[in-house]
Protein backbone atom coordinates (compact mmCIF):
# COMPACT_ATOMS: atom_id res chain seq x y z
CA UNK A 1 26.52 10.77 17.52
CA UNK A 2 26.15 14.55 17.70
CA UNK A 3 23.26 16.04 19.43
CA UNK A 4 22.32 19.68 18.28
CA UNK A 5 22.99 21.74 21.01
CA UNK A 6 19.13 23.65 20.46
CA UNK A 7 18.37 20.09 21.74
CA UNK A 8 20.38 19.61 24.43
CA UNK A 9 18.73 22.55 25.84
CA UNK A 10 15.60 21.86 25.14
CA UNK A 11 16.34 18.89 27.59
CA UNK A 12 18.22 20.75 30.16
CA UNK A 13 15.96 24.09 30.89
CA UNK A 14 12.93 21.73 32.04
CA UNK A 15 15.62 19.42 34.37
CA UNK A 16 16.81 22.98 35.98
CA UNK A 17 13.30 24.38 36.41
CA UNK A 18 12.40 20.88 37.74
CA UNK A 19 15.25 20.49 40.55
CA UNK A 20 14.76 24.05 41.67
CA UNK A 21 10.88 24.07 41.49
CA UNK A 22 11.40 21.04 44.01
CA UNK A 23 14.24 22.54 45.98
CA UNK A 24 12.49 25.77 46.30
CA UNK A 25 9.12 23.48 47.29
CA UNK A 26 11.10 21.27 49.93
CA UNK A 27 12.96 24.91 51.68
CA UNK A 28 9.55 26.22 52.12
CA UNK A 29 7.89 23.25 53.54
CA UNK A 30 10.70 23.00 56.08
CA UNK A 31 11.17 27.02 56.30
CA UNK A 32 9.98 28.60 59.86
CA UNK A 33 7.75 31.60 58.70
CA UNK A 34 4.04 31.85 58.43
CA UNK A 35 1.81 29.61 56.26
CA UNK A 36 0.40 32.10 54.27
CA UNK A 37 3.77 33.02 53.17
CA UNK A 38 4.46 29.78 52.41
CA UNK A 39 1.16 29.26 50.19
CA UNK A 40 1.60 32.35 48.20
CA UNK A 41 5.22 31.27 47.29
CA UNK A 42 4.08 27.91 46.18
CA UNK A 43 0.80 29.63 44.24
CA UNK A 44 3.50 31.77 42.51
CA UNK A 45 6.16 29.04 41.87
CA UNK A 46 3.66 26.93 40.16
CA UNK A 47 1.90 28.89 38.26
CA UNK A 48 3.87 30.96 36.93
CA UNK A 49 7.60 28.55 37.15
CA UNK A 50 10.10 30.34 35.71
CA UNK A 51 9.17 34.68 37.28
CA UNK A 52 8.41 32.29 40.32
CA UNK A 53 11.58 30.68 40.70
CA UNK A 54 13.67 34.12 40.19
CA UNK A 55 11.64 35.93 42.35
CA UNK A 56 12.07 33.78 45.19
CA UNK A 57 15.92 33.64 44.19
CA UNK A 58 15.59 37.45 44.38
CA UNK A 59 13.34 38.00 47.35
CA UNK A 60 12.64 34.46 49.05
CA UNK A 61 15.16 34.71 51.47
CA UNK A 62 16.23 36.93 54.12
CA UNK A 63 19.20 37.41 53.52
CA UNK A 64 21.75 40.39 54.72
CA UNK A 65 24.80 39.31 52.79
CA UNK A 66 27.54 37.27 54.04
CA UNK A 67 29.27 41.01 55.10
CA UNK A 68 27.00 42.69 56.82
CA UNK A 69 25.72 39.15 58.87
CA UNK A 70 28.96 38.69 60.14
CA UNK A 71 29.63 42.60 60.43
CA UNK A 72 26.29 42.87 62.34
CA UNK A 73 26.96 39.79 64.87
CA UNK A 74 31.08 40.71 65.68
CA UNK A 75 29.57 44.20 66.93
CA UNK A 76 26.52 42.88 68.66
CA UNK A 77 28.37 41.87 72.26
CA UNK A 78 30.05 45.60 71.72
CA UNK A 79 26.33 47.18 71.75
CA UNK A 80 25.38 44.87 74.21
CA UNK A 81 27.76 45.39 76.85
CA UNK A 82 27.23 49.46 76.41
CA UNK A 83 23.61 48.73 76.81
CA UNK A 84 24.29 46.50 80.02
CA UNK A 85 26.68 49.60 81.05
CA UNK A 86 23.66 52.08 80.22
CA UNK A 87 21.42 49.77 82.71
CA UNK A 88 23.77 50.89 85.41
CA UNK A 89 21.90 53.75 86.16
CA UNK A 90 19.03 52.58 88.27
CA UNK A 91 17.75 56.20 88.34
CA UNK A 92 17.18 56.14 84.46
CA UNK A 93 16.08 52.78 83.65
CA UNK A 94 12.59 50.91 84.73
CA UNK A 95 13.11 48.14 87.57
CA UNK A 96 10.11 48.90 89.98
CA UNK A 97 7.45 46.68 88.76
CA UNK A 98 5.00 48.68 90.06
CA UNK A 99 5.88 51.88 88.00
CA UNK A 100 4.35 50.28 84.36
CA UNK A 101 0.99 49.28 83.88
CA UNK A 102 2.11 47.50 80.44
CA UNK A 103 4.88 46.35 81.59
CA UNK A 104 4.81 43.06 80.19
CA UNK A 105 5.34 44.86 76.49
CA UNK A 106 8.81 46.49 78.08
CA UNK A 107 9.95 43.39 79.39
CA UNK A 108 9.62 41.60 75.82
CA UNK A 109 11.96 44.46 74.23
CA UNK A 110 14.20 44.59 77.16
CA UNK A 111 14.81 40.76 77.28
CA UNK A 112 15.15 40.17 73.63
CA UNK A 113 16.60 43.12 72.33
CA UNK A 114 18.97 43.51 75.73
CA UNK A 115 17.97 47.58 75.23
CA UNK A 116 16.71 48.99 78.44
CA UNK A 117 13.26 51.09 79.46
CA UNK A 118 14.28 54.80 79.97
CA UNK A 119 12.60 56.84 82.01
CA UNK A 120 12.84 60.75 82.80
CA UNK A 121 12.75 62.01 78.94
CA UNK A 122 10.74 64.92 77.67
CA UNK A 123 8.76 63.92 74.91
CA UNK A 124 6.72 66.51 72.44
CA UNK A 125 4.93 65.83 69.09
CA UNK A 126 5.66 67.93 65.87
CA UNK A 127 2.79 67.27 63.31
CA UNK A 128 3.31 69.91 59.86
CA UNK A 129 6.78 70.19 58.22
CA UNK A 130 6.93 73.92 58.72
CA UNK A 131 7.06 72.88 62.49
CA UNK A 132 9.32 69.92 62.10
CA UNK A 133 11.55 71.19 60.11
CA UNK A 134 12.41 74.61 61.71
CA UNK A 135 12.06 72.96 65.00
CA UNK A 136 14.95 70.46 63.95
CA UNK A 137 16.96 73.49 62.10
CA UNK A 138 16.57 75.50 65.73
CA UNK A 139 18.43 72.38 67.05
CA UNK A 140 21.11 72.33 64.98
CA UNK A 141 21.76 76.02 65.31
CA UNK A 142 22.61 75.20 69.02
CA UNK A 143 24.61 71.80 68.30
CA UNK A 144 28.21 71.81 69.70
CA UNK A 145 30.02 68.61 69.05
CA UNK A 146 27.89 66.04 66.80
CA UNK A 147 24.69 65.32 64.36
CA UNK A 148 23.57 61.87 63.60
CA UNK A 149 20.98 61.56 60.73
CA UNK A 150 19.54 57.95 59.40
CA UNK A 151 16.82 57.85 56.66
CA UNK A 152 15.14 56.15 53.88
CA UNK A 153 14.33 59.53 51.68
CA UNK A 154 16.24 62.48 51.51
CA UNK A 155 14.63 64.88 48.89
CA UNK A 156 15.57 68.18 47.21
CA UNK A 157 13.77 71.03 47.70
CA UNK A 158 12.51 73.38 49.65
CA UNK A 159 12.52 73.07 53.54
CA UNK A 160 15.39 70.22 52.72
CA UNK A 161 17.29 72.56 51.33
CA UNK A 162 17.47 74.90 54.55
CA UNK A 163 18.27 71.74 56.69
CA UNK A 164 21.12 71.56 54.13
CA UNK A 165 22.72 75.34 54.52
CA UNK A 166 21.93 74.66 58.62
CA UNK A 167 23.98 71.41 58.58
CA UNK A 168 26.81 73.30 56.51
CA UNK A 169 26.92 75.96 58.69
CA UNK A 170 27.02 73.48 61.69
CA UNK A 171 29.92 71.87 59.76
CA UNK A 172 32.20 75.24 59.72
CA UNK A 173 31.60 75.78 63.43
CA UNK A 174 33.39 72.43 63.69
CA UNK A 175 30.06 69.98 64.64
CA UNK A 176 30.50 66.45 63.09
CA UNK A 177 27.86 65.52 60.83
CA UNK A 178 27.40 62.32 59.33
CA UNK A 179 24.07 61.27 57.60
CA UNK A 180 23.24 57.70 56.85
CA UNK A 181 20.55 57.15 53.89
CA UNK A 182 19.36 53.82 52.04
CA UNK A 183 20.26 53.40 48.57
CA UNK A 184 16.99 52.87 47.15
CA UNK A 185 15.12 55.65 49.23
CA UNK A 186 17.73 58.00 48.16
CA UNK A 187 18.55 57.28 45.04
CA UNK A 188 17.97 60.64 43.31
CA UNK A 189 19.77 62.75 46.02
CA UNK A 190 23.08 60.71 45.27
CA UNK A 191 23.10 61.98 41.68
CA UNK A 192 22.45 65.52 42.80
CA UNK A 193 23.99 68.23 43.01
CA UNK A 194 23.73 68.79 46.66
CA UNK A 195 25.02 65.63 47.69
CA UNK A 196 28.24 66.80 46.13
CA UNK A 197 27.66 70.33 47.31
CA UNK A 198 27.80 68.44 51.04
CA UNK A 199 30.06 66.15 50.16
CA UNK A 200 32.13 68.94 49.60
CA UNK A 201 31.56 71.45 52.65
CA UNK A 202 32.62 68.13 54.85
CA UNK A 203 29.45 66.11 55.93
CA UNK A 204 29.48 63.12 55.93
CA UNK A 205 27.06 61.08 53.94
CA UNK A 206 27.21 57.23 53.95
CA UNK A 207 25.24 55.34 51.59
CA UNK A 208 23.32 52.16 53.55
CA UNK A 209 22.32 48.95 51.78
CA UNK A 210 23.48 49.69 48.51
CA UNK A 211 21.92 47.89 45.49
CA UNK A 212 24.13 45.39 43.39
CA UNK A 213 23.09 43.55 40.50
CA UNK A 214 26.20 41.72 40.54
CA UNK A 215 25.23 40.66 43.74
CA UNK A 216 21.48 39.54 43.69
CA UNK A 217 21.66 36.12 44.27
CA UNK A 218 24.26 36.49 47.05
CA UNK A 219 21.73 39.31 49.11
CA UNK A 220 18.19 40.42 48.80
CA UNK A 221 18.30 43.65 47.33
CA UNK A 222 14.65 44.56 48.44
CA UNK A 223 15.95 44.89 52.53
CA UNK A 224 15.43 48.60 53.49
CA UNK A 225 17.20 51.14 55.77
CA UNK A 226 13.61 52.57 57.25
CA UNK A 227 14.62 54.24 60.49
CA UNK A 228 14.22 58.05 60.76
CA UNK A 229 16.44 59.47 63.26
CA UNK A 230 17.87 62.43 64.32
CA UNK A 231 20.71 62.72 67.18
CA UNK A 232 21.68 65.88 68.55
CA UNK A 233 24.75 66.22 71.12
CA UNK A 234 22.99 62.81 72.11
CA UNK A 235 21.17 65.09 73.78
CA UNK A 236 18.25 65.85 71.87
CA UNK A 237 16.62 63.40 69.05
CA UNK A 238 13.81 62.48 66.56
CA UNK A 239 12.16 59.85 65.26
CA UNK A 240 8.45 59.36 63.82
CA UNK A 241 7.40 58.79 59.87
CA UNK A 242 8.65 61.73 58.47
CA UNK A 243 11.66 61.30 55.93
CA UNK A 244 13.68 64.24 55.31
CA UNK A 245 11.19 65.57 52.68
CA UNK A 246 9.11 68.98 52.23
CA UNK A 247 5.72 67.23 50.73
CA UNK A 248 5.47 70.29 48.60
CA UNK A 249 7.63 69.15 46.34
CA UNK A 250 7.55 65.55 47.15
CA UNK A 251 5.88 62.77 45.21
CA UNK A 252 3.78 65.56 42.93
CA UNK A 253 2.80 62.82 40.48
CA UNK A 254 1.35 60.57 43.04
CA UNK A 255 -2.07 62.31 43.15
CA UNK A 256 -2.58 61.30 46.82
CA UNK A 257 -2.09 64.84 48.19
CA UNK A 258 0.78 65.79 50.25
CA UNK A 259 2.16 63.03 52.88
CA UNK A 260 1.17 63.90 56.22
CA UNK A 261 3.74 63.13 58.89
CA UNK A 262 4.39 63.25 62.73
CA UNK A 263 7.79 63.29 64.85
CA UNK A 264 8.80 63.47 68.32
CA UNK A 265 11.40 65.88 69.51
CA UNK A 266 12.86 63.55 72.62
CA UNK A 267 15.15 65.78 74.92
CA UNK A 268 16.72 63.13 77.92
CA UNK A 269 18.46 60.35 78.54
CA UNK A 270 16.82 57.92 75.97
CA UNK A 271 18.59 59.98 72.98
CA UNK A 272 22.09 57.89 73.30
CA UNK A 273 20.22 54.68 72.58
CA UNK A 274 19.01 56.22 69.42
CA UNK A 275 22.73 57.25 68.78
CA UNK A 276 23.54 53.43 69.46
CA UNK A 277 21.43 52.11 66.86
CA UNK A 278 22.86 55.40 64.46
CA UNK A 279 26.49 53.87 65.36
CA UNK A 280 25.83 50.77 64.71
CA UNK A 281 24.30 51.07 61.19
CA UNK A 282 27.35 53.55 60.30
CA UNK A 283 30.08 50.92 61.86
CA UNK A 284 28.68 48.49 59.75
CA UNK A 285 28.36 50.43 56.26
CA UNK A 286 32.00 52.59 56.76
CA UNK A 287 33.49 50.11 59.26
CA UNK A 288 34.19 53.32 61.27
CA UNK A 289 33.82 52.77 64.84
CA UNK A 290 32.02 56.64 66.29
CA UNK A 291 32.28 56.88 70.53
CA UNK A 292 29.17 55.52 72.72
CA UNK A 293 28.37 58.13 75.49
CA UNK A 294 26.47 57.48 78.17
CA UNK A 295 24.09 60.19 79.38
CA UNK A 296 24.51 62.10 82.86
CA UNK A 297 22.55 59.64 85.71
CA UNK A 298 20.50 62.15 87.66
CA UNK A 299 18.52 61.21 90.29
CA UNK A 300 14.84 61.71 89.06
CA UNK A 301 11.74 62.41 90.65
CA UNK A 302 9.41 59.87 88.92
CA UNK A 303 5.51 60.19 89.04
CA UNK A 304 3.75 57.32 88.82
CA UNK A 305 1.28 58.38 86.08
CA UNK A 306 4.09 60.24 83.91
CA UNK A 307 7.22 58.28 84.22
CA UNK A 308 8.42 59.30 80.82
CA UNK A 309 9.65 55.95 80.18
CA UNK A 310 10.61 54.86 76.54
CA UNK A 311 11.62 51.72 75.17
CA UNK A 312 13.30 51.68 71.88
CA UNK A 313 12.03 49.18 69.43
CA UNK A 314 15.21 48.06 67.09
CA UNK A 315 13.32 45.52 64.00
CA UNK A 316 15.24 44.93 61.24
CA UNK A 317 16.88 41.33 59.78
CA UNK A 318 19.87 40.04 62.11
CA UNK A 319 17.57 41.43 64.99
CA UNK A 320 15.24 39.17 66.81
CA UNK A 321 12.65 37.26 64.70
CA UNK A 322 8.79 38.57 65.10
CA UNK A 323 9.56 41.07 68.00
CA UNK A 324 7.61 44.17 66.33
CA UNK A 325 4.12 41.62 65.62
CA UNK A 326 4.78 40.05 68.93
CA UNK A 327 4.46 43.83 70.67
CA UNK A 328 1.91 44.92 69.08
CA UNK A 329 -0.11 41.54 69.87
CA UNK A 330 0.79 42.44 73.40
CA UNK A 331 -0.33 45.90 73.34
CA UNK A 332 -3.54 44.70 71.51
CA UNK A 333 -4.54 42.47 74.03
CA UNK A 334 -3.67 44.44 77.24
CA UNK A 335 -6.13 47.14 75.54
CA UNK A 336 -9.10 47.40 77.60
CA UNK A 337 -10.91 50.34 76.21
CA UNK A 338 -9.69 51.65 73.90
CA UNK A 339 -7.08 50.93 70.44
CA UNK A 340 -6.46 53.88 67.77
CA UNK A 341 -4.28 53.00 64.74
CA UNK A 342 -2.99 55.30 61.91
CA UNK A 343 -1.02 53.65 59.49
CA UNK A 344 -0.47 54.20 55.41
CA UNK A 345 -0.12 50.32 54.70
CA UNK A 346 -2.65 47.98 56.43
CA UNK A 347 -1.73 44.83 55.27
CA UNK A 348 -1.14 42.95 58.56
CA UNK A 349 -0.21 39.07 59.53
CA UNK A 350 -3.73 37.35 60.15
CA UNK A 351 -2.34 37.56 64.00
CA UNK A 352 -2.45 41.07 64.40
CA UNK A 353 -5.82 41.32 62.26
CA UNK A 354 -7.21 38.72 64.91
CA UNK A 355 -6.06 40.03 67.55
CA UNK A 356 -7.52 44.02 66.47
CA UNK A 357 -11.29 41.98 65.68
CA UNK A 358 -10.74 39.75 68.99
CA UNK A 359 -10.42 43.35 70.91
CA UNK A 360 -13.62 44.74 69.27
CA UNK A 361 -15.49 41.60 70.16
CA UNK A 362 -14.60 42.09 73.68
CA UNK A 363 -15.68 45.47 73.64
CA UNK A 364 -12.65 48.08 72.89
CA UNK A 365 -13.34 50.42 70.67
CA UNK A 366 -11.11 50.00 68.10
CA UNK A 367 -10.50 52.22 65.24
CA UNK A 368 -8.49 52.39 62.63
CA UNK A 369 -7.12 55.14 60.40
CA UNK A 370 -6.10 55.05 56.76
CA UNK A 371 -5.58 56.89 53.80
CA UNK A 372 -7.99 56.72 51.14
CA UNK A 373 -5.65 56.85 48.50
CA UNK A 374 -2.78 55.23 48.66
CA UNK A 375 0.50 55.53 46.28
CA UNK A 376 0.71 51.39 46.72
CA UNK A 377 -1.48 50.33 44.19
CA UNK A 378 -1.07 47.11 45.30
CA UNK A 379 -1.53 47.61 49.31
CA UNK A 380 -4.76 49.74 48.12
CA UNK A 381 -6.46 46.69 47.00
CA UNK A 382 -5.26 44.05 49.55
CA UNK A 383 -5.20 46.12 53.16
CA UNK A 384 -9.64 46.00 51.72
CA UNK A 385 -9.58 42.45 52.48
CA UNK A 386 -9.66 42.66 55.74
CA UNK A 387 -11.91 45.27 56.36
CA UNK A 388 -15.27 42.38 56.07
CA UNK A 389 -14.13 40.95 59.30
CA UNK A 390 -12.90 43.88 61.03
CA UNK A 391 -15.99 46.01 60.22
CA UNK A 392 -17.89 43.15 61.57
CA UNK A 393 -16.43 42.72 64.62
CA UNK A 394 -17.24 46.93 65.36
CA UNK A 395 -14.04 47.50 64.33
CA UNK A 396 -14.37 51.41 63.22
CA UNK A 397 -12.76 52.11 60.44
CA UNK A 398 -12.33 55.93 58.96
CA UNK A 399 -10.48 56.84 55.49
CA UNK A 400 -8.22 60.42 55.60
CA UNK A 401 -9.25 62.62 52.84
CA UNK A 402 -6.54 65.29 52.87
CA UNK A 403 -3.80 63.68 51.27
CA UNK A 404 -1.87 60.70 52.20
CA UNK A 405 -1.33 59.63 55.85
CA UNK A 406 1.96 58.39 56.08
CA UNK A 407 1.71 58.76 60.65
CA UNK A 408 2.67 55.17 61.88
CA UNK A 409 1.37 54.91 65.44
CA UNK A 410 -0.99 52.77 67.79
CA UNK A 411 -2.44 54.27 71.10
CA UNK A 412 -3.45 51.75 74.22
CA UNK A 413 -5.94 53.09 76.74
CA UNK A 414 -4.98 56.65 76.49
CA UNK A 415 -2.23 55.74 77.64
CA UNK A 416 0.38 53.54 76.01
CA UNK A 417 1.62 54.68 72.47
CA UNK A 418 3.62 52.70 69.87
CA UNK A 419 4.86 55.35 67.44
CA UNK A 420 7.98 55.13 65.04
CA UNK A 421 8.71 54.05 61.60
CA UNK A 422 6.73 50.82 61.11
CA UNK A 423 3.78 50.29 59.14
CA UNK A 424 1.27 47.85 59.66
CA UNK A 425 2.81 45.36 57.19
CA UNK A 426 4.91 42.59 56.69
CA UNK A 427 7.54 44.35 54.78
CA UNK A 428 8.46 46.61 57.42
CA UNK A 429 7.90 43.77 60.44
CA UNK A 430 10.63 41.27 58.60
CA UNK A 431 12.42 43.42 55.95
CA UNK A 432 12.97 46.56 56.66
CA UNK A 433 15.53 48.06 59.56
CA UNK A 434 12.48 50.09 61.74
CA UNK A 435 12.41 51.71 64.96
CA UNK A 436 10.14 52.33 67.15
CA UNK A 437 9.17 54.08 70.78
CA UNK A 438 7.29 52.34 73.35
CA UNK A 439 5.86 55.05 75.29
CA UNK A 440 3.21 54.71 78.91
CA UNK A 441 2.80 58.24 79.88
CA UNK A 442 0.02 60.13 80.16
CA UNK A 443 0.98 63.40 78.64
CA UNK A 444 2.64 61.98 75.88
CA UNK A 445 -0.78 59.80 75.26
CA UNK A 446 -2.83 63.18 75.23
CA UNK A 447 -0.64 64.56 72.80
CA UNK A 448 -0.88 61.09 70.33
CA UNK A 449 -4.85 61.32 71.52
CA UNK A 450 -5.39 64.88 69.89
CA UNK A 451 -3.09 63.73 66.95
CA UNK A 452 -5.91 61.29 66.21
CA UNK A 453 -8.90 63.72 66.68
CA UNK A 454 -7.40 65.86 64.28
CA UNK A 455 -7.26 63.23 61.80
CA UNK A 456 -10.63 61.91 62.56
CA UNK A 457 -11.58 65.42 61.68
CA UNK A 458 -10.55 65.15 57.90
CA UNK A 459 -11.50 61.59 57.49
CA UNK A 460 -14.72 59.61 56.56
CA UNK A 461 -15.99 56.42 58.18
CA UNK A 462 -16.88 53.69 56.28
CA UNK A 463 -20.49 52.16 56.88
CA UNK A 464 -20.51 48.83 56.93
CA UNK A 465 -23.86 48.19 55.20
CA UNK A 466 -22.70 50.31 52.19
CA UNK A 467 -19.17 48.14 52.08
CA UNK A 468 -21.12 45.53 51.98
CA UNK A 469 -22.79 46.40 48.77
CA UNK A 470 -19.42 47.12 46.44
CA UNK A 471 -18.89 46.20 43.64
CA UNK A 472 -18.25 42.37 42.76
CA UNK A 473 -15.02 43.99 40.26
CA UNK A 474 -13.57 44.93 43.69
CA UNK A 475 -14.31 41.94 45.61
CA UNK A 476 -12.46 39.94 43.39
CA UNK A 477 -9.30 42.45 42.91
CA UNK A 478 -9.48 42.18 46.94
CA UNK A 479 -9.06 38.52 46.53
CA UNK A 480 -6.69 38.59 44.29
CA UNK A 481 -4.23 40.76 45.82
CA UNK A 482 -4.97 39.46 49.02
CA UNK A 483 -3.17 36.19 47.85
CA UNK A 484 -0.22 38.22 47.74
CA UNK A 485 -0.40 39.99 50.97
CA UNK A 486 2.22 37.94 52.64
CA UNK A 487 4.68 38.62 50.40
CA UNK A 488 4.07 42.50 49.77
């Protein structure tokens, strides 16, 4: 008897949707991750089975590829005896417990990432690209032996392009540079012309994470090389939000204004570990091993209310699980005055949204500072879900009107800061490969402090009585999209 073979797969498309619908349904009832994330992949899977079931093929899983994961855990006892070598020092790293007042958010990092508390660096805040960006091209003017570069976006155009003659020019002189950019982030300066133009003058450029289609099922092709950071004769460095864009001719068609930015120009002993991390991400893309230098091991004079110590916050997947939510749910509740975010992306786990409306309800003043518009159309509509609660609680929040605020960074107190590449979502806590400083001292907190004035100064608070009275169109697209939060 011969069965049409239209019927035989009329028969056999429901069977496969059926055994992976269940499959899918049994690995996230038994997954470890938040139930929230769980729920929304569920929602998805059964309402809509089949773009359910391929997304979460696509995007369910953390996965870093069968490479890279073993890559990443053969060099991890190589890192982590240089960091154990780098703790050495006593002059440079923190061991009196009496120097940190937050000391319990340093001792999480230090413990689970193995990366030690630096002290005796000289940190400064750059907040406009004209500033950044010469700043950074002064630097590599006076570099004598290397130039480490990671980021997610390097754009033509402008500023960029001086950076670009600068690094060339550093290049002829005989300084090593080597640049690290994600695939995604980046994809328009591979096809350009002056990626060949460097390419050709003898910088380096690797490409990180690169997208396969070939590959899909085997690695999730939504994991993100984030960091921003700049290493200079692992002398001097940079990180903060800014990728290696000139907003003037960045993201035109956006319509949210031009991105406004921050980064820190670290000179001291805390720049190697940002080499580390560069080295590590370069090892594991061009399986090309670069030299781990140790900086000089002074003996410093420390005071007790500026002990310039940093601790480097490494995120990413193959890192430790939750560490970025669980600091910042440390530094929320050892607040007692006073918690100022800015972030582009607000769409936080329910912990950290707790733990911001817990603090107001004890009395911090907490405020919070976001774009108005936002080029997520998506984030737009969910981050609004959580500002009933939050505005509730006192929390304050105020909406930047001149363009879009792309600063990530959290100040404690006046006095501990949190500033880097994360955003206040779950994308860049699980997905993406961030980094962050951990900062207590008090200079360095008035700097972050008159960061956020200036911002206040362009930005509107929302009233709470007026919020109240939107729209019911925009409750429900809050709803809506909030249902989807978990897995933005």
């Amino acid at each position: 008897m011969n069965i049409p073979f239209e019927q035989i797969i009329a028969y056999l498309i429901p069977i496969i949707i059926w055994t992976l619908t269940v499959s899918i349904t049994i690995r996230l009832i038994t997954k470890k991750q938040a139930v929230s994330a769980t729920l929304s992949w569920l929602m998805v899977i059964y309402l809509v089975p089949i773009v359910g079931i391929l997304a979460y093929l696509l995007f369910g899983e953390i996965k870093l590829g069968k490479r890279r994961g073993n890559y990443f855990k053969t060099l991890h006892p190589k890192f982590m005896r240089w960091f154990n070598e780098f703790q050495q020092c006593e002059h440079l790293v923190s061991t009196s417990q009496g120097t940190l007042l937050y000391r319990p958010v340093f001792e999480l990092a230090q413990k689970r990432l193995g990366i030690p508390c630096v002290l005796g660096n000289e940190l400064h805040i750059f907040d406009t690209p004209e500033s950044i960006i010469q700043r950074i091209i002064e630097d590599i003017k006076l570099a004598k032996s290397d130039i480490n570069m990671v980021f997610y976006i390097w754009w033509n155009g402008g500023l960029v392009d001086d950076v670009m003659h600068a690094l060339i020019e550093a290049k002829q002189r005989g300084v090593n540079v080597r640049i690290l950019l994600d695939s995604v982030g980046s994809k328009a300066f591979f096809k350009s012309k002056n990626y060949r133009y460097m390419l050709k003058h003898g910088i380096e450029i690797a490409e990180a994470l690169h997208v396969s289609l070939f590959r899909v099922f085997l690695r999730r092709i939504d994991l993100r090389q984030h960091r921003k950071i700049i290493v200079i004769d692992n002398q001097i460095a940079y990180t903060g939000s800014m990728n290696m864009v000139d907003p003037s001719f960045f993201k035109q068609e956006a319509n949210v204004g031009k991105w406004i930015d921050m980064m820190v120009r670290i000179n001291g002993p805390v720049s190697p570990v940002l080499n580390s991390l560069h080295a590590w991400d370069w090892e594991i893309e061009k399986n090309e091993a670069l030299p781990l230098v140790l900086p000089d091991c002074p003996s410093l004079p420390i005071e007790n209310n500026n002990s310039h110590a940093v601790q480097i916050l490494a995120t990413g997947p193959s890192f430790p699980d939750d560490l970025m939510a669980q600091s910042l749910s440390i530094a929320i509740f050892s607040a007692r005055k006073s918690i100022t975010i800015t972030t582009p992306y607000f769409v936080p786990s329910h912990n950290i949204a707790e733990a911001l409306r817990i603090a107001a309800l004890r009395g911090v003043e907490v405020t919070l500072i976001l774009p108005k518009r936002n080029d997520s159309f998506l984030v737009r509509w969910a981050s609004r879900t959580f500002f009933d609660d939050l505005l509730a609680a006192g929390v304050k929040i105020y909406q930047f009107e001149k363009g879009l605020l792309h600063t990530k960074s959290v100040l404690i107190d006046n006095r501990l800061a949190l500033v880097g590449t994360v955003n206040m979502d779950m994308r860049s806590f699980m997905l993406n490969f961030e980094v962050t400083m951990v900062v207590e001292d008090k200079s360095f907190a008035n700097e972050i402090s008159i960061l956020h004035e200036n911002y206040l100064h362009s930005s509107q608070k929302l009233d709470y009585n007026e919020w109240q009275n939107r729209s019911t169109f925009s409750r429900i697209m809050e709803k809506i999209f909030f249902l989807f939060s978990p897995l933005l």
